[in-house]
C-alpha atoms as a PDB file:
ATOM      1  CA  UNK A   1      91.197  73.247  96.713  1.00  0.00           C
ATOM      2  CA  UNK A   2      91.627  71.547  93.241  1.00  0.00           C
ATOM      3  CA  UNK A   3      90.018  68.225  92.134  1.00  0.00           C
ATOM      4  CA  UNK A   4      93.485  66.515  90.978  1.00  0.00           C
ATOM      5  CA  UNK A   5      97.009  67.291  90.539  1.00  0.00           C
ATOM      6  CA  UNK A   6      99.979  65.801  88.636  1.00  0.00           C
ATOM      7  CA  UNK A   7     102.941  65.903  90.618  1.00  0.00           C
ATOM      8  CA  UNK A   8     106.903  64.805  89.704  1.00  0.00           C
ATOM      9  CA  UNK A   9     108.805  63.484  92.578  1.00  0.00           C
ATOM     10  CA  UNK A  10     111.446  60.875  92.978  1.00  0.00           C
ATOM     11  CA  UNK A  11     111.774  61.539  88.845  1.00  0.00           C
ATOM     12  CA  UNK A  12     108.272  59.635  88.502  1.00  0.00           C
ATOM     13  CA  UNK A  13     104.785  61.553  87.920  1.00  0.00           C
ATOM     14  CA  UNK A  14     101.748  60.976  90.146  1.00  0.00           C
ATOM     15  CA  UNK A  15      98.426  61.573  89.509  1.00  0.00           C
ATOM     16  CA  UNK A  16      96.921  62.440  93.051  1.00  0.00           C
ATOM     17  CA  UNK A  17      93.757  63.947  95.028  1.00  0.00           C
ATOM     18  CA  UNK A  18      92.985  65.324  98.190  1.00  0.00           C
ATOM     19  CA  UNK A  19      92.817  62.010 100.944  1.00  0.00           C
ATOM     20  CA  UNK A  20      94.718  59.577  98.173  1.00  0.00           C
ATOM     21  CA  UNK A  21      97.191  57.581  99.645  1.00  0.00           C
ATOM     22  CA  UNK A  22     100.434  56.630  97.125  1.00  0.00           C
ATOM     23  CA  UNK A  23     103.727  54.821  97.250  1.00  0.00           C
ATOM     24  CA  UNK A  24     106.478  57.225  96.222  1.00  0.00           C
ATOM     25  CA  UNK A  25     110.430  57.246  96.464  1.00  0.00           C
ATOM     26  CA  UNK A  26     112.145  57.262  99.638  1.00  0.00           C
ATOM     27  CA  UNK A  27     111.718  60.746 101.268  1.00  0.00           C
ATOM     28  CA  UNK A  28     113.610  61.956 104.265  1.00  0.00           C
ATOM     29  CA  UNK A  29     110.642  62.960 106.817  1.00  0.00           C
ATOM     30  CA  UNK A  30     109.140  61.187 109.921  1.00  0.00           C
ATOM     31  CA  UNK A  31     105.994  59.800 110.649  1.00  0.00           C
ATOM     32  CA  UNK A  32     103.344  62.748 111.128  1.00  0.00           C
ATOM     33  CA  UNK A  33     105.411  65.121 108.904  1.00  0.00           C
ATOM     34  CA  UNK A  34     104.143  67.367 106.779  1.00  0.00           C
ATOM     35  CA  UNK A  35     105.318  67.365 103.020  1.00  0.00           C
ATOM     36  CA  UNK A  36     105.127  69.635 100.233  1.00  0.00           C
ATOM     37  CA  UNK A  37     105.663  68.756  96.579  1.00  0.00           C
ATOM     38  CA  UNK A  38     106.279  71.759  94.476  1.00  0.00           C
ATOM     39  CA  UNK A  39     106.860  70.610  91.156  1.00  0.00           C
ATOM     40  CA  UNK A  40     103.450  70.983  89.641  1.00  0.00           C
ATOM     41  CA  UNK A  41     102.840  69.877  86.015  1.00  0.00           C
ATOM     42  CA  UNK A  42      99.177  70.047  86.167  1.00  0.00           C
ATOM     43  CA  UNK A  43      96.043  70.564  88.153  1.00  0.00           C
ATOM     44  CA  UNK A  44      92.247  69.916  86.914  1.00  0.00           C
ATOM     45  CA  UNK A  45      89.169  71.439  88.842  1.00  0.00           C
ATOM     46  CA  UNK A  46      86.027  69.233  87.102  1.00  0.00           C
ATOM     47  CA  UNK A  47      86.536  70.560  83.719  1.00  0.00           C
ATOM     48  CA  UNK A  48      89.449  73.301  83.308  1.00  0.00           C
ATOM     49  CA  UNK A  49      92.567  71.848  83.453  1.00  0.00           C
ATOM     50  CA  UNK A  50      95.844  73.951  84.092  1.00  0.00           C
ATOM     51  CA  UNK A  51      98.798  72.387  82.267  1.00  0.00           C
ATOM     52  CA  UNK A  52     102.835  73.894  83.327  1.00  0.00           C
ATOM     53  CA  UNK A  53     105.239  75.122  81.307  1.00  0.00           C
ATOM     54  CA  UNK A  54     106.665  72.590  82.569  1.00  0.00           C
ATOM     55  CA  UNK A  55     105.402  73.593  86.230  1.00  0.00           C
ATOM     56  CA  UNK A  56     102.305  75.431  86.926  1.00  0.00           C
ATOM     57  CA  UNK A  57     103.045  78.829  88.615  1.00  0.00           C
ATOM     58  CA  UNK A  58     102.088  79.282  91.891  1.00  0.00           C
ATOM     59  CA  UNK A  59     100.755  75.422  92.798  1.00  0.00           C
ATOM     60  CA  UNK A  60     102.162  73.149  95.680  1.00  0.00           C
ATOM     61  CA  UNK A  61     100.550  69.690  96.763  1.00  0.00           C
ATOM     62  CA  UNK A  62     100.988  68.714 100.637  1.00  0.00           C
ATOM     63  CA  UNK A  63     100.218  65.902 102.427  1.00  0.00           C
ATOM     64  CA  UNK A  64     101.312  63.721 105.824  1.00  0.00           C
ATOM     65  CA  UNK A  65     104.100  61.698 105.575  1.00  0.00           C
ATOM     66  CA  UNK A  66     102.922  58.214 107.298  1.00  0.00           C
ATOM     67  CA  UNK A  67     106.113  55.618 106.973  1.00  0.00           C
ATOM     68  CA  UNK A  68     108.729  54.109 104.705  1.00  0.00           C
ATOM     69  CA  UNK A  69     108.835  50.619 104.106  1.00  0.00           C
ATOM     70  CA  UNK A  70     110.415  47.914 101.983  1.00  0.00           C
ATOM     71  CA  UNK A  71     108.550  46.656  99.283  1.00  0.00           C
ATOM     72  CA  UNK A  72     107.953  42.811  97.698  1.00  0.00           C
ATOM     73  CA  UNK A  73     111.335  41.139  96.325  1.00  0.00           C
ATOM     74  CA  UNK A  74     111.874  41.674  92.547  1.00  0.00           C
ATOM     75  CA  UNK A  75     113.739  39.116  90.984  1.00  0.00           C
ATOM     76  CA  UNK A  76     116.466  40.159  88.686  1.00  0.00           C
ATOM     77  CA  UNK A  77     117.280  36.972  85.902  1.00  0.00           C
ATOM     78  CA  UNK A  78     120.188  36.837  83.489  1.00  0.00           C
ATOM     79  CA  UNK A  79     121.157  33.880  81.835  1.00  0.00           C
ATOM     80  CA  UNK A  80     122.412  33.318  78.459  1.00  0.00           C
ATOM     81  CA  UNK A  81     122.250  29.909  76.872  1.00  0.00           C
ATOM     82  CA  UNK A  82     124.888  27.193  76.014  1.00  0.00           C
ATOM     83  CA  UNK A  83     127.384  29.649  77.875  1.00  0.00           C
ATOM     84  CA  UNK A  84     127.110  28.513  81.468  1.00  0.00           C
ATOM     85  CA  UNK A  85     125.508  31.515  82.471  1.00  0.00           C
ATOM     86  CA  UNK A  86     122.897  32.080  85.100  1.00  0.00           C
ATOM     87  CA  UNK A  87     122.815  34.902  87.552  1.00  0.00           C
ATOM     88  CA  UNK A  88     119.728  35.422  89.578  1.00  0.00           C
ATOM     89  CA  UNK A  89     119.611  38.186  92.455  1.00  0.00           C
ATOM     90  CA  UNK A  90     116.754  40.418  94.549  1.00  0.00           C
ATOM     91  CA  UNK A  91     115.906  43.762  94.922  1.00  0.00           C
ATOM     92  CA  UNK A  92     113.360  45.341  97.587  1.00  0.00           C
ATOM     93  CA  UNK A  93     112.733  49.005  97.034  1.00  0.00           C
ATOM     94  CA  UNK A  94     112.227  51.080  99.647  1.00  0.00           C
ATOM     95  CA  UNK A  95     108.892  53.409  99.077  1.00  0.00           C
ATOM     96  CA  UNK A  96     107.585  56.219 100.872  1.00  0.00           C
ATOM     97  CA  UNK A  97     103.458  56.337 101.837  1.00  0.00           C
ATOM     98  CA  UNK A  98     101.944  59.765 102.023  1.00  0.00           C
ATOM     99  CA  UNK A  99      98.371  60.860 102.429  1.00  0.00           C
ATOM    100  CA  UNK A 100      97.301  63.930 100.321  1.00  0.00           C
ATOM    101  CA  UNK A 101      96.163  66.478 102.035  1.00  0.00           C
ATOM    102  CA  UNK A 102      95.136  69.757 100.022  1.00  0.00           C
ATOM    103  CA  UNK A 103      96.081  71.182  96.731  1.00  0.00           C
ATOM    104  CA  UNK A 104      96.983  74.804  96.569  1.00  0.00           C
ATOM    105  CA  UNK A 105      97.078  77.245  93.755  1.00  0.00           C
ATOM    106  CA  UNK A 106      97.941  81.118  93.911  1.00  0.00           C
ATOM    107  CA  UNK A 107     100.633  80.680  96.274  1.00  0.00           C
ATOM    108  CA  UNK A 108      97.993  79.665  99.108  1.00  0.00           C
ATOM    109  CA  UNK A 109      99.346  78.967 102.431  1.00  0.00           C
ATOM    110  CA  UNK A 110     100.119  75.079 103.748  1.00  0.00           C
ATOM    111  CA  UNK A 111      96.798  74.531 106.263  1.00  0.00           C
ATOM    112  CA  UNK A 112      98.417  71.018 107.099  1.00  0.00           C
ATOM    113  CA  UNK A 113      99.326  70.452 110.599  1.00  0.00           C
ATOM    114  CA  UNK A 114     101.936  68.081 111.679  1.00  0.00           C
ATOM    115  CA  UNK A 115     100.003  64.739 113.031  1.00  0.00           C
ATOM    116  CA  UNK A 116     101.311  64.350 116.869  1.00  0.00           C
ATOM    117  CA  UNK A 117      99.876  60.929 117.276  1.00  0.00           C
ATOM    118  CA  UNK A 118     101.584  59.495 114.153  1.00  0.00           C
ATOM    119  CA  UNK A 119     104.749  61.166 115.370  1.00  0.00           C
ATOM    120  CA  UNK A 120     105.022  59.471 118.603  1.00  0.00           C
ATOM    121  CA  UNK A 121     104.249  55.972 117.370  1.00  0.00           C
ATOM    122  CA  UNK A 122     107.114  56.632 114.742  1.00  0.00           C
ATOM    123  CA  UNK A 123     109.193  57.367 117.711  1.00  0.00           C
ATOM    124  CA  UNK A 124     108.137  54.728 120.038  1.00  0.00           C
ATOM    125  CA  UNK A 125     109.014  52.143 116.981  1.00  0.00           C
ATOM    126  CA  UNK A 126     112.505  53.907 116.103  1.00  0.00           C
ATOM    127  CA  UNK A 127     113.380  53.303 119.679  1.00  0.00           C
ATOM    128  CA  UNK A 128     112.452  49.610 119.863  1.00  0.00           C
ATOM    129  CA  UNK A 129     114.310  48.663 115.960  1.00  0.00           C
ATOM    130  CA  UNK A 130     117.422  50.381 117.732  1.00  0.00           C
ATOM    131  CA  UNK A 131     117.238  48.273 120.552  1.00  0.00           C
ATOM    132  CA  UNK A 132     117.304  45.158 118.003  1.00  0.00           C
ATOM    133  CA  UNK A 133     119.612  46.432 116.203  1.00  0.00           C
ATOM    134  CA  UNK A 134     122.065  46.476 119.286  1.00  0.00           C
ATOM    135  CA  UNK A 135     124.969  43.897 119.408  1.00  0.00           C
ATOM    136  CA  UNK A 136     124.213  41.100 122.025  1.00  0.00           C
ATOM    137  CA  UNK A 137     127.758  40.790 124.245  1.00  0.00           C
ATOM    138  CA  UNK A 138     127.754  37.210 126.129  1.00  0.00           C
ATOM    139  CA  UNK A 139     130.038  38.036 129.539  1.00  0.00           C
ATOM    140  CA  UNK A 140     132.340  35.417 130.128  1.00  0.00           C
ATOM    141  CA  UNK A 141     131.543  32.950 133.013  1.00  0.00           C
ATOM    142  CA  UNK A 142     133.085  33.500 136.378  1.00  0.00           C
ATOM    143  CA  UNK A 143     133.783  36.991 135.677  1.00  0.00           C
ATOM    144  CA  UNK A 144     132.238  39.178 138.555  1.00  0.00           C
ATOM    145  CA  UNK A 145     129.287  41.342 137.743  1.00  0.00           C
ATOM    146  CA  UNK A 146     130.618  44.111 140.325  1.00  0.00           C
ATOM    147  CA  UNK A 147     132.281  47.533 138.692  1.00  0.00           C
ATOM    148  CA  UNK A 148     135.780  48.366 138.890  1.00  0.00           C
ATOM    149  CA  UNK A 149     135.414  51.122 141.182  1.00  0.00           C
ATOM    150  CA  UNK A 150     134.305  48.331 143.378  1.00  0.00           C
ATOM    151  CA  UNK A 151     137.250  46.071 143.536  1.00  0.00           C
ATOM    152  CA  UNK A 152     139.582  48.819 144.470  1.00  0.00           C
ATOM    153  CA  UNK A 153     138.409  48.184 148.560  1.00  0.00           C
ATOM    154  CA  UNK A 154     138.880  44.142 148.068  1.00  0.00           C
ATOM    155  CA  UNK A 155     142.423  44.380 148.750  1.00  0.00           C
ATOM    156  CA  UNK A 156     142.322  45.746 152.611  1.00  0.00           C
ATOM    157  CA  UNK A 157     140.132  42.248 152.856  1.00  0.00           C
ATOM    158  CA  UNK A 158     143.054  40.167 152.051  1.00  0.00           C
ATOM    159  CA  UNK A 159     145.222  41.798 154.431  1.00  0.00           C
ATOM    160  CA  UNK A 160     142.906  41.275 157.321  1.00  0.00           C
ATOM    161  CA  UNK A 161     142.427  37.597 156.396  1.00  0.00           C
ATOM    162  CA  UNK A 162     146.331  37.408 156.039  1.00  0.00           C
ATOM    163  CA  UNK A 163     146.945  38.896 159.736  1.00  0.00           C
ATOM    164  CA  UNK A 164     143.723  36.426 161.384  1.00  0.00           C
ATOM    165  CA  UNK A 165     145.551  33.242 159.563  1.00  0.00           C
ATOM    166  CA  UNK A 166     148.873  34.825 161.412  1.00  0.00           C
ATOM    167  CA  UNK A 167     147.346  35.074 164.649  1.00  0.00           C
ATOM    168  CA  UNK A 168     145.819  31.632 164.536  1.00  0.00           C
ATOM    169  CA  UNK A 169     149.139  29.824 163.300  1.00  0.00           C
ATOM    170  CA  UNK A 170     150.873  30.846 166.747  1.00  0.00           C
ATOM    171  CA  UNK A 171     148.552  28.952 169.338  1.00  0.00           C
ATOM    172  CA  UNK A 172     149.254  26.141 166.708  1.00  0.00           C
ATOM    173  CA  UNK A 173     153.342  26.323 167.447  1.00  0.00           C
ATOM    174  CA  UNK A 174     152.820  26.439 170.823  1.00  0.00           C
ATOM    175  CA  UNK A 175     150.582  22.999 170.962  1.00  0.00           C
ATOM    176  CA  UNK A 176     153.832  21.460 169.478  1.00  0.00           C
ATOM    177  CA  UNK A 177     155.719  20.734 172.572  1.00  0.00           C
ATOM    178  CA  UNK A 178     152.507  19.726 174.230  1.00  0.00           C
ATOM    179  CA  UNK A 179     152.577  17.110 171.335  1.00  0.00           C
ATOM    180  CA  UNK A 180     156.035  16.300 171.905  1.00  0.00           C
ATOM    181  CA  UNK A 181     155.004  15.660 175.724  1.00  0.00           C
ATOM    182  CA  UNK A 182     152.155  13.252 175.122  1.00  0.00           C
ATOM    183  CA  UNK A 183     154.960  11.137 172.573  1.00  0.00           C
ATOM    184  CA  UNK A 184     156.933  10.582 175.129  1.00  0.00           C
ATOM    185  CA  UNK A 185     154.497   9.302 177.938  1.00  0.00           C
ATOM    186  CA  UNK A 186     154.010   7.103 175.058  1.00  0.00           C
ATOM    187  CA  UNK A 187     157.345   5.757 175.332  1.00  0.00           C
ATOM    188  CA  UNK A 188     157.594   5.352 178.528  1.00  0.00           C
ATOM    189  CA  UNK A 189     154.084   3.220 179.067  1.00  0.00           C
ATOM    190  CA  UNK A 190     155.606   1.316 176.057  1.00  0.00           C
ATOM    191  CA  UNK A 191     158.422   0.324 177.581  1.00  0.00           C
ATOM    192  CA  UNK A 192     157.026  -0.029 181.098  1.00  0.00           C
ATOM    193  CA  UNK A 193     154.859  -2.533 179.491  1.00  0.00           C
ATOM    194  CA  UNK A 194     157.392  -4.468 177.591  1.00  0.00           C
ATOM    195  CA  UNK A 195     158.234  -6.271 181.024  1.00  0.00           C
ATOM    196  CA  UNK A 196     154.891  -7.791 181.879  1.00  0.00           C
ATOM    197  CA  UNK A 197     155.017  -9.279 178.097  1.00  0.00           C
ATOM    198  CA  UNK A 198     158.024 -11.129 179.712  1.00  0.00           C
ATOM    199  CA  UNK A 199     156.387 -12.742 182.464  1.00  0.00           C
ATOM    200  CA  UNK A 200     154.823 -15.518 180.932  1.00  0.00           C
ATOM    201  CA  UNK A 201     157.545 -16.824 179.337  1.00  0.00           C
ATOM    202  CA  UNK A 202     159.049 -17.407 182.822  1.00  0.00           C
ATOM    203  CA  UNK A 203     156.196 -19.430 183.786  1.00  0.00           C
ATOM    204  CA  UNK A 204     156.067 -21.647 180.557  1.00  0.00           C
ATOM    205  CA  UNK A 205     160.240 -22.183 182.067  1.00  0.00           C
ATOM    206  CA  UNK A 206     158.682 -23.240 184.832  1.00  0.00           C
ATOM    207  CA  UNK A 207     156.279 -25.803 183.760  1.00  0.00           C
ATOM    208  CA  UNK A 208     159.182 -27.293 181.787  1.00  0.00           C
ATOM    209  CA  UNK A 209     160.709 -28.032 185.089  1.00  0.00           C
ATOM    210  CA  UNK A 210     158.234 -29.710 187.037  1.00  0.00           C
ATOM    211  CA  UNK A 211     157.506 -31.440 184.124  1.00  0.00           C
ATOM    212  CA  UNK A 212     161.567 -32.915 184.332  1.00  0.00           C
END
């Protein structure tokens, strides 16, 4: 394992060492991943330094990929004067953070293993950002929450409800005539009353005559 290592990824060259943590371009890899960077241009062990031509043979840099994340807002000014113009907008780059694991010369074999802990947070927060990230659909009110499948047996329902308001609507024709019955006992004590309202009429004829 070497002391240092210049590496070019992302067309940008960093200077790194084993357990360095650096900010590079966006990289496609999850959390936990291992990743190799191949493109050499130098490597230094204390004194002796290796320089490429442009790549030094046989050298790869690894390391665990650990997230990717938007950065601080740039701002981006142009304005030129007297001419009314004035643009301002924002940029946020998105950079990749890696841990350095080992530095390899002589076509030496990867010894990183893929972090399983890492992985399953990574995971665990992919799952929740795409549950935020799901549109929120408002039901209209008075709509029922039961499935279609479920509103196919509603309609035997209705029948039976039909066929019990049938049944109950016949007793109610039959109490008609019984109606028509008591209307007419009506009528008569009506007008078997109308001639005791005459009687004292006759008497007030009679008073009139004794009174003579």
């Amino acid at each position: 394992m070497m002391t240092f290592a210049v590496i070019k990824t992302g067309g940008k060259q960093y200077k790194v060492a084993a357990n360095d943590v650096v900010k590079i371009e966006k990289l496609d890899a999850q959390p936990g991943d291992v990743v190799t960077f191949d493109q050499v241009l130098m490597v230094g062990d204390g004194d002796s330094v290796t320089i490429g031509a442009p790549l030094v043979a046989g050298a790869l840099v690894a390391g665990q990929f650990i997230a990717t994340e938007k950065e601080r807002t740039v701002i981006i000014l142009k304005k030129e004067r007297r001419q009314h113009y004035d643009r301002r907008n924002g940029h946020r780059q998105r950079l990749s953070t890696v841990r350095i694991t080992e530095i390899l010369t002589g076509g030496a074999a990867v010894t990183t293993q893929v972090d399983e802990i890492a992985k399953a947070r990574g995971e665990k927060r992919a799952a929740a950002a795409a549950l935020l990230a799901m549109p929120y659909v408002q039901t209209p009110k008075g709509t029922a929450a039961a499935p279609k499948a479920a509103a196919a047996p509603a309609a035997p329902k209705k029948a039976a409800v039909k066929k019990t308001s049938a049944v109950t609507e016949a007793p109610a024709a039959e109490k008609a005539p019984a109606k028509a019955k008591a209307a007419t006992k009506k009528t008569a004590e009506a007008a078997a009353e109308k001639p005791a309202a005459k009687k004292p009429a006759a008497k007030k004829a009679a008073s009139k005559s004794d009174a003579e």
